[in-house]
N, C-alpha and C. Protein backbone atom coordinates (compact mmCIF):
# COMPACT_ATOMS: atom_id res chain seq x y z
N UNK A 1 0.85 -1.18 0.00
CA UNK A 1 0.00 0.00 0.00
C UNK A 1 0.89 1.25 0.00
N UNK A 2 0.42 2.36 -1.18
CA UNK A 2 1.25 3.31 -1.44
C UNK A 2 0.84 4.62 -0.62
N UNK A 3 1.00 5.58 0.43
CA UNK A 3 0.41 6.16 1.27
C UNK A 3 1.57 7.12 1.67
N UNK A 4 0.93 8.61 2.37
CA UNK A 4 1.77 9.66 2.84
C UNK A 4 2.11 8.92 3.95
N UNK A 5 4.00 9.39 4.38
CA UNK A 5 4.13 8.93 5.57
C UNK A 5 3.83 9.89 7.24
N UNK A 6 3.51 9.07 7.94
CA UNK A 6 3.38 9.86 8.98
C UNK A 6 4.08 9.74 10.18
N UNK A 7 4.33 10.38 10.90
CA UNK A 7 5.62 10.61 12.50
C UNK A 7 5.82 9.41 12.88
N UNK A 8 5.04 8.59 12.63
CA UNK A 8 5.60 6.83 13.65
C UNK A 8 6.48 5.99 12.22
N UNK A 9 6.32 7.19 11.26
CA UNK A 9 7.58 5.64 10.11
C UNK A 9 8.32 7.02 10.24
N UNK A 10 9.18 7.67 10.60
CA UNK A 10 10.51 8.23 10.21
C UNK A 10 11.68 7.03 10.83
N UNK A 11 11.49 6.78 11.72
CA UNK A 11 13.20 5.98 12.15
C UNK A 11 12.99 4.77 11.33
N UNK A 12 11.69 4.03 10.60
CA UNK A 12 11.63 2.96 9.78
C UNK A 12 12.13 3.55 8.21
N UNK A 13 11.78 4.91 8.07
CA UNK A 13 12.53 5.55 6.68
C UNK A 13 13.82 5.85 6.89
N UNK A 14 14.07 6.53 8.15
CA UNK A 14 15.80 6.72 8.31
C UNK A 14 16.54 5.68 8.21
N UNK A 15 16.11 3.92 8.47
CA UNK A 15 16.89 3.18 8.55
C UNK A 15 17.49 2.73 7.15
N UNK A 16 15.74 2.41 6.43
CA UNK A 16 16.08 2.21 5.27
C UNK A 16 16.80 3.38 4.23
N UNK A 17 16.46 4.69 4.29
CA UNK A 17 17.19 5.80 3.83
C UNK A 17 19.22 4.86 3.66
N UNK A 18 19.32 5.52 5.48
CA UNK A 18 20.78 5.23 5.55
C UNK A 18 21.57 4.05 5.20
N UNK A 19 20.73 2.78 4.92
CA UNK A 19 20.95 1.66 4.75
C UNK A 19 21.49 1.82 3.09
N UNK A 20 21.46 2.18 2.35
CA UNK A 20 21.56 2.48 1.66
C UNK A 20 22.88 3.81 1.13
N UNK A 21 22.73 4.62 2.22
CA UNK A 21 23.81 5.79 2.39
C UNK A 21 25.03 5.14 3.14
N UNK A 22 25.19 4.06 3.53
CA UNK A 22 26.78 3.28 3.91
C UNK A 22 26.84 2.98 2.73
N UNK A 23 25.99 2.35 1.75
CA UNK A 23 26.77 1.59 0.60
C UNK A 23 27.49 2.67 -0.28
N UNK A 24 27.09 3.88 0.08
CA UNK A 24 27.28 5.12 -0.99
C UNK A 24 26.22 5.11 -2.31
N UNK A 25 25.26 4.65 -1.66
CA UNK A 25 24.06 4.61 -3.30
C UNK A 25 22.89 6.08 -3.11
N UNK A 26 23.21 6.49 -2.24
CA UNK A 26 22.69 7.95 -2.03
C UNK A 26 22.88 8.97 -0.61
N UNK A 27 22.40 9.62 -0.31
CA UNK A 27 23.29 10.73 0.78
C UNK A 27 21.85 10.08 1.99
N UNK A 28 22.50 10.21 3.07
CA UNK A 28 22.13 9.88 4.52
C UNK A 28 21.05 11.03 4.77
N UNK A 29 20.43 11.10 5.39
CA UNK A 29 19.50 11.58 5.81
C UNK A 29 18.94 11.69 7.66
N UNK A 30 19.11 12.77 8.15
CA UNK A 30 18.98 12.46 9.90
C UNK A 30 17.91 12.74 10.25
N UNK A 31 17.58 12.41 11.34
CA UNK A 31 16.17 12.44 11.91
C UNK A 31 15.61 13.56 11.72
N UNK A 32 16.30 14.84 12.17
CA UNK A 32 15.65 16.18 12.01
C UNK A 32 15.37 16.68 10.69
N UNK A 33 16.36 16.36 9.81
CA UNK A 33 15.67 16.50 8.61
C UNK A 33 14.16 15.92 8.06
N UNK A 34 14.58 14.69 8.84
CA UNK A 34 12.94 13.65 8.19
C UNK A 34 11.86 14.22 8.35
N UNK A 35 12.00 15.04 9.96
CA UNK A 35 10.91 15.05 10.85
C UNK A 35 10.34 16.48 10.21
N UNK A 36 11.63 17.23 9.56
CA UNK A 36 10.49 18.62 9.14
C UNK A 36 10.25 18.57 8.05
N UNK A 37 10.77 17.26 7.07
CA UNK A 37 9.78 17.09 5.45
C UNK A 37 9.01 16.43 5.74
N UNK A 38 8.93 15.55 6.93
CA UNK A 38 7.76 14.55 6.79
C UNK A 38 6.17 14.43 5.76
N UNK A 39 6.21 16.07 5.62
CA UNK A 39 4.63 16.08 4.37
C UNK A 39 5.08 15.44 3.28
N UNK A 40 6.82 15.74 2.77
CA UNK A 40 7.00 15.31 1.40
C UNK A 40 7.16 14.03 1.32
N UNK A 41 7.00 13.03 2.58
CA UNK A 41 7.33 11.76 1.69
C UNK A 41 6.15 11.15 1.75
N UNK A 42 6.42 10.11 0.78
CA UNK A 42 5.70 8.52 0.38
C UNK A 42 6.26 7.34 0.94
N UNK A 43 5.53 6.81 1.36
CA UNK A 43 5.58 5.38 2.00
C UNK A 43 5.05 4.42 1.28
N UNK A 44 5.78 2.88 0.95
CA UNK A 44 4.95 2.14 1.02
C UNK A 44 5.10 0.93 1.49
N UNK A 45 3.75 0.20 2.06
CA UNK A 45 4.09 -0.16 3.50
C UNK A 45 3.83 -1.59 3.30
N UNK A 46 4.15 -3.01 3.99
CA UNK A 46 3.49 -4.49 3.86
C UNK A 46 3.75 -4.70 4.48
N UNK A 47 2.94 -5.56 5.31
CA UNK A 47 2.89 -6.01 6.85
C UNK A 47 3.48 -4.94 7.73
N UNK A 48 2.58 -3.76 8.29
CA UNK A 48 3.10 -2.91 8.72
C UNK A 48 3.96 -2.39 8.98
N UNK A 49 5.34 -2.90 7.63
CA UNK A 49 6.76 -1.96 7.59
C UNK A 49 6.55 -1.46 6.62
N UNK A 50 7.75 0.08 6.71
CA UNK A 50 8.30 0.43 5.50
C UNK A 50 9.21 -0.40 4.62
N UNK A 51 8.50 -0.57 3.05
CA UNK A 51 9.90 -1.54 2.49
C UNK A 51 10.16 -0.06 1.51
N UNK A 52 9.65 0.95 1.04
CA UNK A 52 9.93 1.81 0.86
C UNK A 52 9.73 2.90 0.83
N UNK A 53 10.45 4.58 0.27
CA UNK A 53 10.15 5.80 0.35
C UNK A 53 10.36 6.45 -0.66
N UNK A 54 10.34 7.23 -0.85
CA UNK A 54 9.96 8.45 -2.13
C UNK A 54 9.89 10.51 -1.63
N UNK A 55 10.03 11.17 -1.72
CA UNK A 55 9.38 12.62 -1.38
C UNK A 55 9.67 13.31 -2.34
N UNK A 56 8.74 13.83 -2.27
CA UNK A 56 8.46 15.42 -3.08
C UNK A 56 8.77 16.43 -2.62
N UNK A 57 9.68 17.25 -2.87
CA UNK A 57 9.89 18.38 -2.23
C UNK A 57 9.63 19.85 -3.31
N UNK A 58 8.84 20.55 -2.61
CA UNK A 58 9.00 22.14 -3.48
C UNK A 58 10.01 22.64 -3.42
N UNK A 59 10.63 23.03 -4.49
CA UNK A 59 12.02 23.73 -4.02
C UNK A 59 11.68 25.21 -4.82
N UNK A 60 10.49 25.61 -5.36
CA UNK A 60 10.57 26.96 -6.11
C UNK A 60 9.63 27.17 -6.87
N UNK A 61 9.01 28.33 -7.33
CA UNK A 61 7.75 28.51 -7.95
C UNK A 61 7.34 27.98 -8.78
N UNK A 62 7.92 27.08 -9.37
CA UNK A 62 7.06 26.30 -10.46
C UNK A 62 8.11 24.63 -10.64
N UNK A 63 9.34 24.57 -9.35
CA UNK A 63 9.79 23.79 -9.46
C UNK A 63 10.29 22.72 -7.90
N UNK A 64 9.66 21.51 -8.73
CA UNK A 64 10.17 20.44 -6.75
C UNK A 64 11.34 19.24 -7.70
N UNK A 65 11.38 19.16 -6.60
CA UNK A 65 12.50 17.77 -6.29
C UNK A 65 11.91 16.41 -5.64
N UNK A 66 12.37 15.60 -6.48
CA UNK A 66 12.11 13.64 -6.11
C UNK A 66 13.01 13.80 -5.43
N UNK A 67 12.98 12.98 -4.02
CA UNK A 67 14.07 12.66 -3.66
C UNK A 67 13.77 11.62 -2.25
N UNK A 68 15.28 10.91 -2.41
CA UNK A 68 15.04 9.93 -0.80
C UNK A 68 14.26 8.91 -1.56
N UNK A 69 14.12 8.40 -2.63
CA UNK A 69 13.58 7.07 -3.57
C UNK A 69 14.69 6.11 -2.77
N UNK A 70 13.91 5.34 -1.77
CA UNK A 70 14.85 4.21 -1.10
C UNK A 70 13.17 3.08 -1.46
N UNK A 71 14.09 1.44 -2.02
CA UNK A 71 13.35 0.39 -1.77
C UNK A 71 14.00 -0.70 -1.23
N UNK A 72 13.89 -1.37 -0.41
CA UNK A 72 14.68 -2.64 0.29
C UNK A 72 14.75 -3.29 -0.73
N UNK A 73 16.12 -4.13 -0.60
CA UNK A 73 16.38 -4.77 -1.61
C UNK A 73 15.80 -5.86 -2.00
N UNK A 74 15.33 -6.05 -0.52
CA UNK A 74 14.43 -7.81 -1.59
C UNK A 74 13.28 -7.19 -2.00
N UNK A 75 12.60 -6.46 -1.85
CA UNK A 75 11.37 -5.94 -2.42
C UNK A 75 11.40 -5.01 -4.00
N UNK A 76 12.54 -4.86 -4.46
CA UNK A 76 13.28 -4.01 -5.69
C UNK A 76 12.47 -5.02 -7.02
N UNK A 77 12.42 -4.30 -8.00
CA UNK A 77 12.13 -5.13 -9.05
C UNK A 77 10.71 -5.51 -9.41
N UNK A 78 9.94 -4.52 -8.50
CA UNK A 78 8.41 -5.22 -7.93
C UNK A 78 7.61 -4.24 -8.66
N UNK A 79 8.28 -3.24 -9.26
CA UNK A 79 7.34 -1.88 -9.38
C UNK A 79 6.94 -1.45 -7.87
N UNK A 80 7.41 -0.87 -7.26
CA UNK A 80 7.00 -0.12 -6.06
C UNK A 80 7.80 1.07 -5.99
N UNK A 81 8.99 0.86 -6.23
CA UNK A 81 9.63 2.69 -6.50
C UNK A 81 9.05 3.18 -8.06
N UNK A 82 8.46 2.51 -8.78
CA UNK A 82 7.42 3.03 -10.26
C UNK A 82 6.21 4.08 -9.41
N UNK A 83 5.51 2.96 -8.63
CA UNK A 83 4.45 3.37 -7.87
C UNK A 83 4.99 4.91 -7.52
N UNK A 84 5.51 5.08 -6.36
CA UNK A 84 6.02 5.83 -5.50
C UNK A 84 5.96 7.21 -6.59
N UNK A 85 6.66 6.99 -7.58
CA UNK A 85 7.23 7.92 -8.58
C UNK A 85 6.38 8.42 -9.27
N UNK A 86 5.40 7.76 -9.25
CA UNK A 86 4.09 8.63 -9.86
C UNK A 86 3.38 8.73 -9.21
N UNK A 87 3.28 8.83 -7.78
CA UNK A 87 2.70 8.95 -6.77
C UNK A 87 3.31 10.72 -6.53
N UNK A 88 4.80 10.71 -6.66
CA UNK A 88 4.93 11.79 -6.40
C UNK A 88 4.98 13.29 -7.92
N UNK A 89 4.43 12.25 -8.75
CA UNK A 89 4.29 13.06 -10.03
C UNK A 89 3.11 13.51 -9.54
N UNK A 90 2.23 12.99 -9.57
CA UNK A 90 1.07 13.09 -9.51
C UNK A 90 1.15 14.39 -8.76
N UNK A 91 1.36 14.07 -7.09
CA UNK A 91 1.20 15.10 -6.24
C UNK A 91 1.80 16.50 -6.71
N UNK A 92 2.82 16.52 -7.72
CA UNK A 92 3.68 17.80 -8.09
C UNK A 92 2.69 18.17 -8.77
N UNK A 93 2.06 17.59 -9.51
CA UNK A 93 0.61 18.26 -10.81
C UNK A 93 -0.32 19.21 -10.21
N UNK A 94 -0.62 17.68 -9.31
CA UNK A 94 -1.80 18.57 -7.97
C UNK A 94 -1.08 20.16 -7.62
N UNK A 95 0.50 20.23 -6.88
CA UNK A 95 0.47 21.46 -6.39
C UNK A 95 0.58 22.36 -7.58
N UNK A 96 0.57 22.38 -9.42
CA UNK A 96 1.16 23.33 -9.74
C UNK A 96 2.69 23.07 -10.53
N UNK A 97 3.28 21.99 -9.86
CA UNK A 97 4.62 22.24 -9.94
C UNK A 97 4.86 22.40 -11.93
N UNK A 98 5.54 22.55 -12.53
CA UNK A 98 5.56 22.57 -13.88
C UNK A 98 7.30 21.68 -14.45
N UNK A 99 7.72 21.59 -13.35
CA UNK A 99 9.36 20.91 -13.43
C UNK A 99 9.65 20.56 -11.97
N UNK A 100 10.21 19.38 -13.06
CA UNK A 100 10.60 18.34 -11.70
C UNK A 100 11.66 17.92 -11.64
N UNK A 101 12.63 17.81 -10.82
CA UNK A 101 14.06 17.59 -11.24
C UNK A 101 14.67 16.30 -9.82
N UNK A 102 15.66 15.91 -10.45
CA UNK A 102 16.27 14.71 -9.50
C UNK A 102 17.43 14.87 -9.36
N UNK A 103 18.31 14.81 -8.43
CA UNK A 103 19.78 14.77 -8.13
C UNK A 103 19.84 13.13 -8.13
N UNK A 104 20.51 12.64 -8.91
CA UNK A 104 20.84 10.84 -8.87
C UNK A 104 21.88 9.79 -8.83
N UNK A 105 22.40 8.89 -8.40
CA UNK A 105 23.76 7.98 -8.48
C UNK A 105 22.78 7.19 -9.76
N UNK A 106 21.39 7.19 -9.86
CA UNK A 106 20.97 6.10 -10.98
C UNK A 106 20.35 7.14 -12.08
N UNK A 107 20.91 7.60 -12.63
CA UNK A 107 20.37 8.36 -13.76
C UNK A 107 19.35 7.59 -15.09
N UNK A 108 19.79 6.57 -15.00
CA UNK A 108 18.81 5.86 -16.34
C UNK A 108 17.74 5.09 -15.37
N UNK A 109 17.67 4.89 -14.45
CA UNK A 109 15.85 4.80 -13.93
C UNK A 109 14.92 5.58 -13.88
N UNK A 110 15.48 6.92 -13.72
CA UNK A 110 14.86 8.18 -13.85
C UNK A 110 14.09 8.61 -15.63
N UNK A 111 15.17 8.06 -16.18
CA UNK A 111 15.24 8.29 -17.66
C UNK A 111 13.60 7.70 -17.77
N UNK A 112 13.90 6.51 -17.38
CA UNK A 112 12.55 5.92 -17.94
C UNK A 112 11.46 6.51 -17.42
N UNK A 113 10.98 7.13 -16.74
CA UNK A 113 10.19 8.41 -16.37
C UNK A 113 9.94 9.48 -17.12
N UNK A 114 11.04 9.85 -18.31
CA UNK A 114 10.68 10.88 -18.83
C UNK A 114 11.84 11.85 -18.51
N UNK A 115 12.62 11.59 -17.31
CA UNK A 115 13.60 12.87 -17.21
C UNK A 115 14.89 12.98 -17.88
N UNK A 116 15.17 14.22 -18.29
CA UNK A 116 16.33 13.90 -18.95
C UNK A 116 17.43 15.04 -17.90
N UNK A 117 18.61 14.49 -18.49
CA UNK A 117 19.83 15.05 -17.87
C UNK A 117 20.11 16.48 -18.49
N UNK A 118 20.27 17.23 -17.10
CA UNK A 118 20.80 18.67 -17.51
C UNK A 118 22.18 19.11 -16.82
N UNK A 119 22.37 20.24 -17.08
CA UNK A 119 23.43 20.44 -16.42
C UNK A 119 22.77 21.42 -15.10
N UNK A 120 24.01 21.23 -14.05
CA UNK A 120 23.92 22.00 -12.86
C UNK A 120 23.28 22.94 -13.06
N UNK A 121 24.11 23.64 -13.68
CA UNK A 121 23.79 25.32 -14.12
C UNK A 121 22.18 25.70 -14.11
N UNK A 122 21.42 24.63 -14.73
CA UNK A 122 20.00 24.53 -15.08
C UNK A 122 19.20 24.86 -14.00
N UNK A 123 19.77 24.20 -12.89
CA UNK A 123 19.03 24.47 -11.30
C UNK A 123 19.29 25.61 -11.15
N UNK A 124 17.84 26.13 -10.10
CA UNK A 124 18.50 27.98 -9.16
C UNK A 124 19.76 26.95 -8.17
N UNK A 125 20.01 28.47 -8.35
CA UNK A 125 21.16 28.50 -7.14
C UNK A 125 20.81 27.73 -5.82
N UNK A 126 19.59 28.25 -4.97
CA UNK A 126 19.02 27.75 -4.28
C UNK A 126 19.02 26.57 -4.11
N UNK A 127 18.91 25.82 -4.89
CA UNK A 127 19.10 24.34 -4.88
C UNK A 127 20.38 23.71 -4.15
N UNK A 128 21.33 24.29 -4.72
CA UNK A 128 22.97 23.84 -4.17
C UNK A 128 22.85 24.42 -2.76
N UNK A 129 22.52 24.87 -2.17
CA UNK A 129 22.62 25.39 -0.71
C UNK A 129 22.94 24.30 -0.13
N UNK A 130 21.76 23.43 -0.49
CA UNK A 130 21.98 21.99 0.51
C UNK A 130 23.15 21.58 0.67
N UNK A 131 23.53 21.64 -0.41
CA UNK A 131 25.03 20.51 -0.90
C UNK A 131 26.38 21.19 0.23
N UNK A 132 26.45 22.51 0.09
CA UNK A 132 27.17 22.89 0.88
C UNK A 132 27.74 22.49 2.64
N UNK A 133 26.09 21.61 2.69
CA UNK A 133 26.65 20.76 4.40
C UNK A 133 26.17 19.73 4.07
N UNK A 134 26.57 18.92 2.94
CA UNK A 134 26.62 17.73 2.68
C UNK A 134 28.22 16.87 2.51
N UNK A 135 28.41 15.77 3.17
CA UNK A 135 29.38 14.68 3.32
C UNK A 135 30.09 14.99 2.34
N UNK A 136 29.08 14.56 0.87
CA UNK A 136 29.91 14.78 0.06
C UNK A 136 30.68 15.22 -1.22
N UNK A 137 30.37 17.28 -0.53
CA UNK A 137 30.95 18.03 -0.91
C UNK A 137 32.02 18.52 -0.98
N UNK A 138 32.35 19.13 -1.92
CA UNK A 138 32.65 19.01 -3.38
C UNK A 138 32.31 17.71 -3.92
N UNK A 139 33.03 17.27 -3.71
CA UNK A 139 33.12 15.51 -5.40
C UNK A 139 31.77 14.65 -5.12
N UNK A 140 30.95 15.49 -5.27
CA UNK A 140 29.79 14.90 -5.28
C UNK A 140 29.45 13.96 -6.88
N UNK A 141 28.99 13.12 -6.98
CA UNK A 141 28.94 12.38 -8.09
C UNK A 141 27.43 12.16 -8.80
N UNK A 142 26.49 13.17 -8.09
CA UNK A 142 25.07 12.94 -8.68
C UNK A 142 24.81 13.55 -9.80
N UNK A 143 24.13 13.31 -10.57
CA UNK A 143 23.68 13.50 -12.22
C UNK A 143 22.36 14.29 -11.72
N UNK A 144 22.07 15.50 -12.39
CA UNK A 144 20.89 16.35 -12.43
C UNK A 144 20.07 15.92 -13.77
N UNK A 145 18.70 15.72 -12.96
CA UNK A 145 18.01 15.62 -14.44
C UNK A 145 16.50 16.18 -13.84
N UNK A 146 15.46 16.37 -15.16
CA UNK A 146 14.76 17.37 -15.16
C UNK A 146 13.57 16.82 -15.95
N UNK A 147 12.10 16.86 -15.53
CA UNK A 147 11.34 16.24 -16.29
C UNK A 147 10.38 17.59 -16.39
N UNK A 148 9.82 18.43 -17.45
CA UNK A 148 8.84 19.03 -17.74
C UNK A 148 7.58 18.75 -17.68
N UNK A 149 6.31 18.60 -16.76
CA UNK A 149 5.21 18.63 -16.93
C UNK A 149 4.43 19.18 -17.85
């Protein structure tokens, strides 16, 4: 079941998040962060765990961000980060959003969505703020890409 998450799954999303951020397959994520996007994410849940997550984030007047697409690995392959992903298309439509963009280590899963690769430059500025108290800045290795509604 594909559903908004709410305050009792963040340390079940942080685990799976970070579980994932030791292998280096995407950036870690801490509690306090979780706890003040909590509107932007997606859950989806079987036998009352998280096997995965997804969020939407607004980052600007006509533009949000996917991000935090974590699925446990035995559950991968299932269509459930598909789900998720148009779960959070969807919701960007609903607010308005008109562009949607992804920071990624998997750039061709995204692809199949529709997004294509841009350069940095393409993002506001605003965007990179984050990166600045992130691990791993500078040599960050994520691919920007960008899907037009």
């Amino acid at each position: 079941m594909i559903r908004k998450a709410r305050i009792e799954d963040i340390k079940q999303i942080q685990n799976l998040i970070n579980s994932f951020a030791k292998k280096d397959l995407m950036l870690p994520r801490s509690l306090n962060e979780l706890y003040e996007n909590l509107r932007d994410f997606w859950v989806a849940v079987e036998n009352n765990k998280i096997v995965a997550c997804c969020a939407l984030h607004v980052s600007w007047e006509d533009l949000a961000e996917i991000k935090s697409l974590a699925v446990q690995k035995n559950r991968q392959k299932k269509g459930i980060g598909k789900e998720l992903i148009l779960a959070a298309l969807s919701e960007a439509e609903e607010l308005g959003a008109k562009r949607i963009f992804v920071l990624t280590y998997q750039p061709e899963y995204f692809k199949g969505f529709g997004f294509k690769r841009v350069k940095n430059s393409c993002l506001p500025h605003k965007i990179w703020a984050e990166c600045i108290n992130c691990c791993k800045f500078p040599n960050c290795q994520e691919v920007a890409l960008l899907k037009v509604l």
